[in-house]
C-alpha atoms as a PDB file:
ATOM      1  CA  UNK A   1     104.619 119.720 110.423  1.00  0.00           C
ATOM      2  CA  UNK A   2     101.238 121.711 108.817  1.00  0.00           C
ATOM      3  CA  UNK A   3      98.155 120.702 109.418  1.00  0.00           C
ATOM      4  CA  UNK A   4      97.162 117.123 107.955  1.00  0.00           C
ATOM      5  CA  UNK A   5      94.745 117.974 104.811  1.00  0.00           C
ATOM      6  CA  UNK A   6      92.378 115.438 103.371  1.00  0.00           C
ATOM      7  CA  UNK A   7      94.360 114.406 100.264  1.00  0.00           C
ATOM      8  CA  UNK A   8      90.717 112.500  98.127  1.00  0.00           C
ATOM      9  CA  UNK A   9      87.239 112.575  99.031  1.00  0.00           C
ATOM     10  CA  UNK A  10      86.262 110.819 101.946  1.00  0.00           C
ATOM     11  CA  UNK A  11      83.451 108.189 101.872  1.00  0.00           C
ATOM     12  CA  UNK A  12      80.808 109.782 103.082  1.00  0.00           C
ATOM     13  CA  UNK A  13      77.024 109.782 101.872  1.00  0.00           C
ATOM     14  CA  UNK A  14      75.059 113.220 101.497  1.00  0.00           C
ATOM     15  CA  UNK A  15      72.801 112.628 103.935  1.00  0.00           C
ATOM     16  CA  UNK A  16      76.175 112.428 106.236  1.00  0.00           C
ATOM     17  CA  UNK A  17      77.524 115.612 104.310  1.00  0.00           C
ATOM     18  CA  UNK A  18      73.984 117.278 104.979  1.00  0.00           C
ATOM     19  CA  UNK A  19      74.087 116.229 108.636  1.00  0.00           C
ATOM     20  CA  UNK A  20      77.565 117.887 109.020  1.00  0.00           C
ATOM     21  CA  UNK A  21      76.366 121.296 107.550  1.00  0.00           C
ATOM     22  CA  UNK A  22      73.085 121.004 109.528  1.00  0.00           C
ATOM     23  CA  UNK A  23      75.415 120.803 113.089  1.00  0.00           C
ATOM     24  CA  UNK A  24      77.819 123.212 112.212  1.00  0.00           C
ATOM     25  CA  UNK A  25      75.132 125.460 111.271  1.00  0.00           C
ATOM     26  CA  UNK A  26      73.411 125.108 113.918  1.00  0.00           C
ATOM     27  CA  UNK A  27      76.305 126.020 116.225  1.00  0.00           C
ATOM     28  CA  UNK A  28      77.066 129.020 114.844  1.00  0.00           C
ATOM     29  CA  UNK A  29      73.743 130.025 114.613  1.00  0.00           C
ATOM     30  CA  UNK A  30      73.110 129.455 118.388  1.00  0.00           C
ATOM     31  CA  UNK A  31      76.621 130.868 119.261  1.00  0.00           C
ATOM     32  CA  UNK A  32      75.561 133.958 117.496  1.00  0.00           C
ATOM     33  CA  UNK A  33      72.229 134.491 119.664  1.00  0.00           C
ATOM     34  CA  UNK A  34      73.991 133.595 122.670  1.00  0.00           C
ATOM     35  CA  UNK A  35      76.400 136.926 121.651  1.00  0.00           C
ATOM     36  CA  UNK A  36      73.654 138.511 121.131  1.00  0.00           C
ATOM     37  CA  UNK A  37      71.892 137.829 124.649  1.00  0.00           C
ATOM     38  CA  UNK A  38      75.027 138.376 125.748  1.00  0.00           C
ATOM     39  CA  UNK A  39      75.086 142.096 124.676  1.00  0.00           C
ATOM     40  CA  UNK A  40      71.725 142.186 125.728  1.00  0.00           C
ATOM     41  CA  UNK A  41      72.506 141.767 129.424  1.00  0.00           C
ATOM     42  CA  UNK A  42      70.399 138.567 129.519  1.00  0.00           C
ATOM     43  CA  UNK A  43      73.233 136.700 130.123  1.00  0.00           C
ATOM     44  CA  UNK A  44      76.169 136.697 132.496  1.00  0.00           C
ATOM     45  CA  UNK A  45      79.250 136.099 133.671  1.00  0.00           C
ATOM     46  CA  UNK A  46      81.956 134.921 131.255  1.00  0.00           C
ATOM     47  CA  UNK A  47      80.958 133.807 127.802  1.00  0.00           C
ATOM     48  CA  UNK A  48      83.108 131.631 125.412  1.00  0.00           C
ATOM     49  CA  UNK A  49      82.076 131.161 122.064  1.00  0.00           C
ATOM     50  CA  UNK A  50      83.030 128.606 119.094  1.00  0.00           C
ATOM     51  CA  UNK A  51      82.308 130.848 115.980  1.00  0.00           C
ATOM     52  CA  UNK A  52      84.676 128.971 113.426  1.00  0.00           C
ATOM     53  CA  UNK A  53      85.725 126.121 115.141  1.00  0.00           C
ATOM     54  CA  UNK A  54      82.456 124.279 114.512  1.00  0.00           C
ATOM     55  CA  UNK A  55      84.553 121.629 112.596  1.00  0.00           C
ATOM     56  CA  UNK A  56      86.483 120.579 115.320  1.00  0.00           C
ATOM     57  CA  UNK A  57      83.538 118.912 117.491  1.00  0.00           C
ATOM     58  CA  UNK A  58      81.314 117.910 115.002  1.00  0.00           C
ATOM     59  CA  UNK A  59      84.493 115.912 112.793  1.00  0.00           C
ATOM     60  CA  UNK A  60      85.310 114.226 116.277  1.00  0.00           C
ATOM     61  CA  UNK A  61      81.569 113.269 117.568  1.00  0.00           C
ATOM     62  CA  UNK A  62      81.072 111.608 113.648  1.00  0.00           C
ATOM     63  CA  UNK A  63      83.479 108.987 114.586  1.00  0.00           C
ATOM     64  CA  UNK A  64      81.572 108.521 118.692  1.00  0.00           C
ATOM     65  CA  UNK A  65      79.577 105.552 119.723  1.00  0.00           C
ATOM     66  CA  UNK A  66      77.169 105.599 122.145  1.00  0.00           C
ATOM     67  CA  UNK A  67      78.464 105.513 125.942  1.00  0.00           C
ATOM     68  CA  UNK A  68      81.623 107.665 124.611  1.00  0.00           C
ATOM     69  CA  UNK A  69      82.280 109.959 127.018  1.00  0.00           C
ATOM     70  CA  UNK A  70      83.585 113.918 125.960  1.00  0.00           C
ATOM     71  CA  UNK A  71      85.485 116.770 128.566  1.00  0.00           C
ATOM     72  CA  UNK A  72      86.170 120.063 127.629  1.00  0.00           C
ATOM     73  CA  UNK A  73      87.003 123.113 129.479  1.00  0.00           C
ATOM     74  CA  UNK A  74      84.636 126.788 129.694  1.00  0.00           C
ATOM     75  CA  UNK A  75      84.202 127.327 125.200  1.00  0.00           C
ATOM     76  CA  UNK A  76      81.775 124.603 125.768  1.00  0.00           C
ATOM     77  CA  UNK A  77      78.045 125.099 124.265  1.00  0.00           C
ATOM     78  CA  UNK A  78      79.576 123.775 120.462  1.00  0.00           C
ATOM     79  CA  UNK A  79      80.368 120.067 122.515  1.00  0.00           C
ATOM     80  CA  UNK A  80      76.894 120.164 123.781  1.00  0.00           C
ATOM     81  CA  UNK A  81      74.704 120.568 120.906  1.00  0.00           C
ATOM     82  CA  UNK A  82      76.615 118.249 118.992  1.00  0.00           C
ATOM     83  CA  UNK A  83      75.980 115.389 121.527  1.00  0.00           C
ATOM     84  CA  UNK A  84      72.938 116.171 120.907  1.00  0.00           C
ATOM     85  CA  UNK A  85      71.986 118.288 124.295  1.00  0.00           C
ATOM     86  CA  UNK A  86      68.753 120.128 123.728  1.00  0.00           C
ATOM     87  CA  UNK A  87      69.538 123.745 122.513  1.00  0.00           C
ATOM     88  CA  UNK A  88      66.612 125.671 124.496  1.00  0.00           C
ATOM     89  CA  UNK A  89      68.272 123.608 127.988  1.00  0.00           C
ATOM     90  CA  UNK A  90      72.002 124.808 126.868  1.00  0.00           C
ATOM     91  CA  UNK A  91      70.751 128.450 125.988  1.00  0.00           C
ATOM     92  CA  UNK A  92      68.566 128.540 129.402  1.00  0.00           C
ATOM     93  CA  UNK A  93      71.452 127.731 131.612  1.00  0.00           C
ATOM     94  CA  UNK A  94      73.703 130.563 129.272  1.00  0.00           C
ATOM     95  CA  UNK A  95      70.771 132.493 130.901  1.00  0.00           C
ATOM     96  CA  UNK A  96      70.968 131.146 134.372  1.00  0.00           C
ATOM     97  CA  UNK A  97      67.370 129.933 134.254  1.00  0.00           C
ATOM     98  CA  UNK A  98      65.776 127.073 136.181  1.00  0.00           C
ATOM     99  CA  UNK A  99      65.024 125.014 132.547  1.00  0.00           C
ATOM    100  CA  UNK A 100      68.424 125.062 132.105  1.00  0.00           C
ATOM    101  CA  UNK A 101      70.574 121.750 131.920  1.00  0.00           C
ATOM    102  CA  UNK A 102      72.338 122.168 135.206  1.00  0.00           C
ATOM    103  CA  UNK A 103      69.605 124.055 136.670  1.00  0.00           C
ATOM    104  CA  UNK A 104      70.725 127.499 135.929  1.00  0.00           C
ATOM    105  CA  UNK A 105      73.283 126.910 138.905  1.00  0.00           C
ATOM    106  CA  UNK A 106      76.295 126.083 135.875  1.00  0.00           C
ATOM    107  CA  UNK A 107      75.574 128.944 133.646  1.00  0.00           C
ATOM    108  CA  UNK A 108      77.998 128.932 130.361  1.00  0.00           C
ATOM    109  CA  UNK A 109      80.732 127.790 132.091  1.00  0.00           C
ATOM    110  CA  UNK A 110      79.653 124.410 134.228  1.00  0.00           C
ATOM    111  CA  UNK A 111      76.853 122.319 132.098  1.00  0.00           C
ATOM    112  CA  UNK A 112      76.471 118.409 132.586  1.00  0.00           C
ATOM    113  CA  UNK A 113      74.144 115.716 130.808  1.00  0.00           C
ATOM    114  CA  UNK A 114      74.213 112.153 132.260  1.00  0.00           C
ATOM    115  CA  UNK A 115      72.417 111.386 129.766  1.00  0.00           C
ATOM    116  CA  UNK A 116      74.756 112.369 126.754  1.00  0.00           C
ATOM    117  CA  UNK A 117      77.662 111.589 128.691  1.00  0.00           C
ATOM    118  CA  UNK A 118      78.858 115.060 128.748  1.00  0.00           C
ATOM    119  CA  UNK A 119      80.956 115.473 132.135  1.00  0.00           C
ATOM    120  CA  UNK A 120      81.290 119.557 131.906  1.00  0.00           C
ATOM    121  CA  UNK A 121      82.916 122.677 130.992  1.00  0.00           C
ATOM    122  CA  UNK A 122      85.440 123.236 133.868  1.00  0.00           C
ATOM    123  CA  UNK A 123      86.356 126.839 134.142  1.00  0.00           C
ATOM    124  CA  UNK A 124      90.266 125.769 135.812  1.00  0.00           C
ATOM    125  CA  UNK A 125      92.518 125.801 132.536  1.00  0.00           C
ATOM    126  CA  UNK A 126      93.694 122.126 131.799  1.00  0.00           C
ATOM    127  CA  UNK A 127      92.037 120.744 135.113  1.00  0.00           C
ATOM    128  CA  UNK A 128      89.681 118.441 132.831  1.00  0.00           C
ATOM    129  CA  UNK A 129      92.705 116.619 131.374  1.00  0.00           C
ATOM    130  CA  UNK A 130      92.987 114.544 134.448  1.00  0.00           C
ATOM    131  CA  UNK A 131      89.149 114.419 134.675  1.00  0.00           C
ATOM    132  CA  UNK A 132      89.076 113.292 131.489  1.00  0.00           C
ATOM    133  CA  UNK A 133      91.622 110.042 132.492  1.00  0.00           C
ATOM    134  CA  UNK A 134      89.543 109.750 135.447  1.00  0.00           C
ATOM    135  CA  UNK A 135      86.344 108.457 132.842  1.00  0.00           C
ATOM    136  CA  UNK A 136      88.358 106.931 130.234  1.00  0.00           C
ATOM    137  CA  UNK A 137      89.954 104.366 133.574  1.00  0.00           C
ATOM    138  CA  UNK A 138      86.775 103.437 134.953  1.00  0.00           C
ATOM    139  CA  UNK A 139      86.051 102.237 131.360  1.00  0.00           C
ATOM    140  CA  UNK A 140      89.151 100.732 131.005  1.00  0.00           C
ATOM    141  CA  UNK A 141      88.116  99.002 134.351  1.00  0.00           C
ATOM    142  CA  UNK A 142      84.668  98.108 132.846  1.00  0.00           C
ATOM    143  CA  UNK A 143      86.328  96.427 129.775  1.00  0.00           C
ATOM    144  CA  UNK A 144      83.160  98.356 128.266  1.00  0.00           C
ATOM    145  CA  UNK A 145      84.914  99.325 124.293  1.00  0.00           C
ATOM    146  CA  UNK A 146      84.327 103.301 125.131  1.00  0.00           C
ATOM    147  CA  UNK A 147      86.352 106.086 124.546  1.00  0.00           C
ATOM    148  CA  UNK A 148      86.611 109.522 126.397  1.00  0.00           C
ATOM    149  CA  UNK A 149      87.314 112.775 124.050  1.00  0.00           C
ATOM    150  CA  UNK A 150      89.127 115.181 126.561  1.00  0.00           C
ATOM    151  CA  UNK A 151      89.058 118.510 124.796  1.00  0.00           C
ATOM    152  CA  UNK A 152      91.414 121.088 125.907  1.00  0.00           C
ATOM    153  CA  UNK A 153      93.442 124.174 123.876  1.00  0.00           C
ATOM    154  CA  UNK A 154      96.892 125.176 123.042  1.00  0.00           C
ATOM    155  CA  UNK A 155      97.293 127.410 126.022  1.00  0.00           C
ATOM    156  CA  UNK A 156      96.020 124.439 128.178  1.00  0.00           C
ATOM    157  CA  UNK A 157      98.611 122.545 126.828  1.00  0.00           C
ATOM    158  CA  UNK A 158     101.553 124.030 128.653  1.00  0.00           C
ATOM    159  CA  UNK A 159     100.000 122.813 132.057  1.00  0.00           C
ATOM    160  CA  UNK A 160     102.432 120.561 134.061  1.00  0.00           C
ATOM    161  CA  UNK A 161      98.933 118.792 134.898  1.00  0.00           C
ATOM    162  CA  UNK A 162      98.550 118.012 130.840  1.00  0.00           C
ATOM    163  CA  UNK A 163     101.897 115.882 130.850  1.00  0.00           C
ATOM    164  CA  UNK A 164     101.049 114.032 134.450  1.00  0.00           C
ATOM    165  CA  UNK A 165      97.757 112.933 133.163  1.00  0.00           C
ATOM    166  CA  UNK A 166      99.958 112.229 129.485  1.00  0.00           C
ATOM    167  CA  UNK A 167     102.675 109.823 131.747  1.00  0.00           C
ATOM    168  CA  UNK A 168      99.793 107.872 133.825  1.00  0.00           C
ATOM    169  CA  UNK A 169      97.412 107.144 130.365  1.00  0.00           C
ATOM    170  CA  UNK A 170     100.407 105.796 128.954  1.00  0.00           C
ATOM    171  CA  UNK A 171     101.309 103.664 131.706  1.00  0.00           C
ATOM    172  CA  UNK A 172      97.590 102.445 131.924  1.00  0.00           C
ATOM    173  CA  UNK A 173      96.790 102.307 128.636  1.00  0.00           C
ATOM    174  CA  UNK A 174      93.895 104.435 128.964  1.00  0.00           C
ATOM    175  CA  UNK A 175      91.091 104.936 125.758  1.00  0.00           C
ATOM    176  CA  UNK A 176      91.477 108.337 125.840  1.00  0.00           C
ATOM    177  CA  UNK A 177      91.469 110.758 123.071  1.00  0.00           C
ATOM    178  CA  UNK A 178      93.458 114.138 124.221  1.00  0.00           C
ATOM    179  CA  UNK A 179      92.389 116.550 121.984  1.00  0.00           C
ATOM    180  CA  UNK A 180      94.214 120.037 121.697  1.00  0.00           C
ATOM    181  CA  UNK A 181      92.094 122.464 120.112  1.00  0.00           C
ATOM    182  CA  UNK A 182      94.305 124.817 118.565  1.00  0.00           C
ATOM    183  CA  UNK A 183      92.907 127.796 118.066  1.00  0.00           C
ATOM    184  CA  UNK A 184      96.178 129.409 117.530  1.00  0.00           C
ATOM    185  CA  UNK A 185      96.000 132.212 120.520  1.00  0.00           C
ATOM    186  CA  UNK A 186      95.425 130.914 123.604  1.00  0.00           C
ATOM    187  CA  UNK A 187      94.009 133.286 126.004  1.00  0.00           C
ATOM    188  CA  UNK A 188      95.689 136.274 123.669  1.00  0.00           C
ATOM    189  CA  UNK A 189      99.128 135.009 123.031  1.00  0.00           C
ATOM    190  CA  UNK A 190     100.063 133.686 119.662  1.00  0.00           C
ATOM    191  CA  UNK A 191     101.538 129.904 119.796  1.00  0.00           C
ATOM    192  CA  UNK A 192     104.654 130.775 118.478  1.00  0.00           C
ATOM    193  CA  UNK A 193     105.494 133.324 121.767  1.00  0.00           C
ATOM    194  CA  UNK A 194     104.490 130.789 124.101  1.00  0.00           C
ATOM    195  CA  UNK A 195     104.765 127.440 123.051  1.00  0.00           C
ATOM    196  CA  UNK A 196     108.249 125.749 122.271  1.00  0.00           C
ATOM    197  CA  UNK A 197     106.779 123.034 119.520  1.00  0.00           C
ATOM    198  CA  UNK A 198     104.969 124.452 116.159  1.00  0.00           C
ATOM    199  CA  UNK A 199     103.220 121.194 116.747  1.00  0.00           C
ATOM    200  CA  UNK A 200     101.957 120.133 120.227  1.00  0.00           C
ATOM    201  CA  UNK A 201     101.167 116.949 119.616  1.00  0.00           C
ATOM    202  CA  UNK A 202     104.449 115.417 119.502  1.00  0.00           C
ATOM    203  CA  UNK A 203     104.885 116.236 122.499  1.00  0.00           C
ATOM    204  CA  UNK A 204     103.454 113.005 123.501  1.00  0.00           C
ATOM    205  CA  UNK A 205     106.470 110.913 122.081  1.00  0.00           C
ATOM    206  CA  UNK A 206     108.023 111.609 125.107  1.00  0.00           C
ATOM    207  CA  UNK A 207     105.607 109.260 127.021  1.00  0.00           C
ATOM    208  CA  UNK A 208     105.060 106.988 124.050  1.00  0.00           C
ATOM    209  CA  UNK A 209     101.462 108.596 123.104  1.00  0.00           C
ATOM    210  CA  UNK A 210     101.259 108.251 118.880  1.00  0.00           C
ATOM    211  CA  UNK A 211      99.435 111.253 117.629  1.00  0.00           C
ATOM    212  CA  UNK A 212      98.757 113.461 114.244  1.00  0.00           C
ATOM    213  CA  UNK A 213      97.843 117.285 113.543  1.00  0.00           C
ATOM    214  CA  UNK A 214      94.626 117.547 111.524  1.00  0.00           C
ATOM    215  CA  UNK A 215      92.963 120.559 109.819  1.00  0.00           C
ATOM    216  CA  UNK A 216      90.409 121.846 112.238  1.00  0.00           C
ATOM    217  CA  UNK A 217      88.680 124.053 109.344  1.00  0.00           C
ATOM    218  CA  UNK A 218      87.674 120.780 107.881  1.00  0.00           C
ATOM    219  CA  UNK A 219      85.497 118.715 109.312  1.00  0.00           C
ATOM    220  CA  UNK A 220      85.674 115.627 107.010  1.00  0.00           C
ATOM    221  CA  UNK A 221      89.462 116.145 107.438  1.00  0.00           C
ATOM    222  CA  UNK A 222      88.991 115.693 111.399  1.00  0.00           C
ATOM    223  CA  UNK A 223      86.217 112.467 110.978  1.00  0.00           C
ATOM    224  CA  UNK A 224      89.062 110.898 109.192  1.00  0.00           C
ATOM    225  CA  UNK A 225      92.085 111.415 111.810  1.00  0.00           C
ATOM    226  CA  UNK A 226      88.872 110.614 114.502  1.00  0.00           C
ATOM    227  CA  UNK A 227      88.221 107.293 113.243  1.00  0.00           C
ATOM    228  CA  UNK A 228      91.864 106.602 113.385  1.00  0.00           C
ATOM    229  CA  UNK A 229      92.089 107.803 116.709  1.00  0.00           C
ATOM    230  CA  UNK A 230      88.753 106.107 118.032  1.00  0.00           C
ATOM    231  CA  UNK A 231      90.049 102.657 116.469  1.00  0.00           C
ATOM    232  CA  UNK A 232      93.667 102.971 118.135  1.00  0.00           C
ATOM    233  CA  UNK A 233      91.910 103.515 121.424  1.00  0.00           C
ATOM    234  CA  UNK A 234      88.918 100.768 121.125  1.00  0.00           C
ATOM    235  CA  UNK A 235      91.705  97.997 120.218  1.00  0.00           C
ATOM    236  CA  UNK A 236      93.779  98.416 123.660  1.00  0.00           C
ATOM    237  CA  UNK A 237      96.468 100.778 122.896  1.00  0.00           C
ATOM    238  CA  UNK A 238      96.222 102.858 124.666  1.00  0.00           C
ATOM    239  CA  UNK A 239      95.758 106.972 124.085  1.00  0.00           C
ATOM    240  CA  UNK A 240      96.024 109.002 121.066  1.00  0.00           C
ATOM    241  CA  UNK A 241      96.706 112.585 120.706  1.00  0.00           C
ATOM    242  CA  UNK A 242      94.990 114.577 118.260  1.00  0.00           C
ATOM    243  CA  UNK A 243      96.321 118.032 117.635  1.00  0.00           C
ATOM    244  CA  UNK A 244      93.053 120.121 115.457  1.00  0.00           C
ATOM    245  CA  UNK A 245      94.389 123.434 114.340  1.00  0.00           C
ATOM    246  CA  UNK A 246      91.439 125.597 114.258  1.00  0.00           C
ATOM    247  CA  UNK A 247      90.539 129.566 114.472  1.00  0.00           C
ATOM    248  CA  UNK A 248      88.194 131.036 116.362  1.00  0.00           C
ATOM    249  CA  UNK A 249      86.469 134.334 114.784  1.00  0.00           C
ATOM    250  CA  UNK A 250      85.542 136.337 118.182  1.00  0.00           C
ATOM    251  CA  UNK A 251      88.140 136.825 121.008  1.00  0.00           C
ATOM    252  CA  UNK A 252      88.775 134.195 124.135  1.00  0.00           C
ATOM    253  CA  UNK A 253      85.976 136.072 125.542  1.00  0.00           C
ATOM    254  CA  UNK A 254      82.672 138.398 125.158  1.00  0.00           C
ATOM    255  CA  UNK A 255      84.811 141.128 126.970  1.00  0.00           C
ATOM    256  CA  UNK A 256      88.229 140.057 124.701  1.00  0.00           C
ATOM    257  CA  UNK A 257      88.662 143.081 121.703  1.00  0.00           C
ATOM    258  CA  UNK A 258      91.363 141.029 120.075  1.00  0.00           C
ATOM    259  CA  UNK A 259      93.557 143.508 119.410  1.00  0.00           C
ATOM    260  CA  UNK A 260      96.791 140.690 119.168  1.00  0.00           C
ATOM    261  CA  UNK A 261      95.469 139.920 115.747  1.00  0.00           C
ATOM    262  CA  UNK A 262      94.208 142.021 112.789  1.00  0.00           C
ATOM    263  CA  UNK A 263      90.847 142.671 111.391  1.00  0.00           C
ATOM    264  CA  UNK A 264      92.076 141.806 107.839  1.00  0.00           C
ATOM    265  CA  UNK A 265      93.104 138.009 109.089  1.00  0.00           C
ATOM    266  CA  UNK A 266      90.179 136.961 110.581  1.00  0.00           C
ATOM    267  CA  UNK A 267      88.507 138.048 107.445  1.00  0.00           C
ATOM    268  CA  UNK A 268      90.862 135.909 105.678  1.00  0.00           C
ATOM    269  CA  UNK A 269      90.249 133.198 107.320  1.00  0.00           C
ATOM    270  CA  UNK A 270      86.594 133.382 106.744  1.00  0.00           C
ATOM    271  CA  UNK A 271      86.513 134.304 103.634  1.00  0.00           C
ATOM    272  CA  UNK A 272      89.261 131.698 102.886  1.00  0.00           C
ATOM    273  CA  UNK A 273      88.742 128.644 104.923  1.00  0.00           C
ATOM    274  CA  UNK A 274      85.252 128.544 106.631  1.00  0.00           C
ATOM    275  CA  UNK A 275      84.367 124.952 107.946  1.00  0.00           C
ATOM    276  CA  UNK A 276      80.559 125.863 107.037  1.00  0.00           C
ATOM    277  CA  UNK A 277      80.784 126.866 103.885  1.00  0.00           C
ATOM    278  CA  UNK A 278      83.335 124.873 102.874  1.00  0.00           C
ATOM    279  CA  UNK A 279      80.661 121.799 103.275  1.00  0.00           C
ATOM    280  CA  UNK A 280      78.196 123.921 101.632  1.00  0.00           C
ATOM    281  CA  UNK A 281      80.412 124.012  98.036  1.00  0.00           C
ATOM    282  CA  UNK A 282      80.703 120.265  98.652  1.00  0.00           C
ATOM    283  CA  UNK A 283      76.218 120.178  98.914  1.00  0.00           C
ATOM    284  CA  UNK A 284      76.396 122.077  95.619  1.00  0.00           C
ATOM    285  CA  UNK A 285      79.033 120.929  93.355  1.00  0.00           C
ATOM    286  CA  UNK A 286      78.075 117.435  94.033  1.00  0.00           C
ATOM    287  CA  UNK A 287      74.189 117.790  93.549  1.00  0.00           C
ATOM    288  CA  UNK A 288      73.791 116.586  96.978  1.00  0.00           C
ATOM    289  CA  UNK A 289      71.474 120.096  97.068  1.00  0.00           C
ATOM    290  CA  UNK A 290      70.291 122.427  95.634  1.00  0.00           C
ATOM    291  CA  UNK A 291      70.261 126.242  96.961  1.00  0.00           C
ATOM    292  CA  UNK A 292      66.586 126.036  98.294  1.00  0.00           C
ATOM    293  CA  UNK A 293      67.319 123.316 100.262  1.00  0.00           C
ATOM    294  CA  UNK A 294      70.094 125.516 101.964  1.00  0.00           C
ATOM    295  CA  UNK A 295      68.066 128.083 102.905  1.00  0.00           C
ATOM    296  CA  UNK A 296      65.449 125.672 103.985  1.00  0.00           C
ATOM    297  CA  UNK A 297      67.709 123.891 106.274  1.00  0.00           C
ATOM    298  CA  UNK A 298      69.362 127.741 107.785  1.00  0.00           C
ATOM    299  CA  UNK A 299      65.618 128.792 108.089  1.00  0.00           C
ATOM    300  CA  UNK A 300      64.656 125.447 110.356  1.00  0.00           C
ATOM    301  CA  UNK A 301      67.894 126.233 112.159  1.00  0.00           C
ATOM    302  CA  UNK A 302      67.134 129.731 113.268  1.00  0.00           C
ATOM    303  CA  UNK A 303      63.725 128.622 114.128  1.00  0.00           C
ATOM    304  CA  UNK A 304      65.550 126.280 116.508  1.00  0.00           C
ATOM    305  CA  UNK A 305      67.422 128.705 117.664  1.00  0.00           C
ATOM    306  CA  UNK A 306      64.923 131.724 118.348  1.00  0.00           C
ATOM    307  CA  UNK A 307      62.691 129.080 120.039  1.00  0.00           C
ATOM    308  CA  UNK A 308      66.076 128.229 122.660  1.00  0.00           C
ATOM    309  CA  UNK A 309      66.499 132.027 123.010  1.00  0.00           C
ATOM    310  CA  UNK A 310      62.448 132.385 123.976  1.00  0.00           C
ATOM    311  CA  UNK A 311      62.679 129.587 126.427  1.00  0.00           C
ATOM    312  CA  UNK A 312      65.549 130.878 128.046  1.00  0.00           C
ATOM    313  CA  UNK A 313      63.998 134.625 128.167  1.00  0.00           C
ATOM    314  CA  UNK A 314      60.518 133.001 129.929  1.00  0.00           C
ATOM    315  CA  UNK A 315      62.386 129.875 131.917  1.00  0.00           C
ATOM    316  CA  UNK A 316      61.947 131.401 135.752  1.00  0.00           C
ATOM    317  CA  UNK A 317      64.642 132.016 137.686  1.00  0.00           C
ATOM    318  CA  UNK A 318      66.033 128.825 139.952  1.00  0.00           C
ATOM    319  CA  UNK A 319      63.624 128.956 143.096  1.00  0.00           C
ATOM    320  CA  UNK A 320      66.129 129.553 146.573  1.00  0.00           C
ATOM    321  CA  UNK A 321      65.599 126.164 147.773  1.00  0.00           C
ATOM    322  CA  UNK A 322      68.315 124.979 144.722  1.00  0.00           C
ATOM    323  CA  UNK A 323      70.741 126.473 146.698  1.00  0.00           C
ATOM    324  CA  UNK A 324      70.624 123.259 148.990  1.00  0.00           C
ATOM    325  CA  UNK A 325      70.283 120.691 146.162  1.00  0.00           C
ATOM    326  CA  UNK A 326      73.240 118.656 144.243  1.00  0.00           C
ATOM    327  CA  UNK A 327      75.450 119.363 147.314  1.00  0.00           C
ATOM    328  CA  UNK A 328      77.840 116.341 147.734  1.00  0.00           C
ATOM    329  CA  UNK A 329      79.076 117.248 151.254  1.00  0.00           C
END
């Protein structure tokens, strides 16, 4: 089964449309300073970015309520800023600085807001998919209406770990929201050399778990099958698998050439199907704005962004004593 496509306009206003653009934007303009720093040396380690799967996060978190909880595993900074985590925190930790979110001890990899109910990027592949059933019980236990989003990709999803977590949500009707984000490659292996199904999702009929694939390149396409999802889960049903076939532009990693795919793809995929400016034609053909207000809006967003990069050049480094601090044992 292809991807589910949006088939008629959805309902949406223009200031929604606008917001939409305005997150997505603001993603890949913050992904593409953090590559930059990267290249710089300013920042270390690993370094996953979400350069064209902005749709994906920002579709899903349309459809949150407040107190939803979201998971996801190490390509983690696009979940962050569209919960709403402060972009110069998120680019400070990247940099391993004390104004970072997690205190520049989680760097890229490890971030956590209380606040936003973000629980993490987890660096083990698939470990967050039990994790993630881990929040969405204790709501179930709370009888509080919330719903957990537990992000994880198509490589992830061979895990024996993925289908344990799968048999006990099932069992326990848990509100969670298993979402594969399939970027189509994995680490560096193309789905159809490692993966059995052309469509992961239904994997889940084996344990009774409905799901649907959805277009990941569009993100009005992905609030739709979210709102679906998010109402199956809020009523007492139990989970929902959402399967978002996505691409990501760079490789799994900063240090990943990408040589298992061509040059001439990728370009036709952005040329072709980019989330961003696919919202963009939708801002213009409708009137919803004009091409000032575009640039105005990628000019605030920069701003944003050069201001997160700044911070996280001057944030000081941890002090030593943070060495002893958050330690649970």
């Amino acid at each position: 089964m292809a991807a589910r496509k949006s088939t008629k306009k959805p309902n949406v206003s223009a200031e929604e449309l606008t917001k939409y653009y305005r997150d997505m934007l603001l993603i890949r303009r913050f992904e593409e300073k953090a590559g930059q720093l990267y290249g710089m040396g300013l920042i270390g380690g690993f370094c996953h970015l979400y350069i064209g799967q902005e749709a994906v996060v920002v579709g899903l978190e349309a459809a949150a309520e407040e107190g939803d909880k979201r998971i996801t595993s190490y390509r983690d900074h696009g979940h962050m800023l569209a919960c709403g985590m402060d972009p110069s925190g998120v680019m400070a930790e990247l940099t391993g600085r004390a104004g970072g979110l997690s205190k520049g001890k989680g760097g890229s990899m490890h971030m956590f807001s209380k606040e936003k109910h973000f629980y993490g990027g987890h660096g083990i592949v698939g470990a967050q998919v039990p994790l993630g059933a881990g929040l969405a019980f204790a709501d179930k236990y709370k009888d509080n209406g919330r719903v957990t989003f537990t992000y994880f990709g198509d490589g992830a999803a061979n895990q024996g770990q993925v289908y344990e977590t799968f048999n006990m949500a099932a069992i326990w009707d848990l509100p969670v929201i298993f979402v594969i984000e399939n970027n189509q490659y994995a680490m560096g292996t193309a789905q159809a050399r490692s993966t059995s199904t052309p469509d992961i999702y239904t994997r889940g009929q084996a344990f009774g778990i409905p799901g649907e694939a959805v277009d990941g390149m569009d993100v009005l396409a992905v609030k739709e099958a979210s709102e679906r999802a998010t109402a199956h889960c809020r009523s007492g049903k139990g989970p929902y698998i959402l399967e978002v076939k996505t691409y990501r532009y760079r490789g799994h990693s900063m240090s990943d050439p990408a040589k298992y795919r061509t040059r001439e793809e990728v370009q036709k995929m952005r040329s072709e199907r980019d989330p961003i400016e696919q919202v963009r034609d939708l801002l213009l053909t409708g009137k919803h704005a004009t091409e000032e207000d575009l640039k105005a809006i990628d000019k605030e967003i920069k701003e944003v962004v050069n201001q997160s990069a700044e911070f996280a050049r001057t944030s000081p480094e941890p002090a030593l004593e943070e060495l002893w601090t958050d330690i649970y044992a």
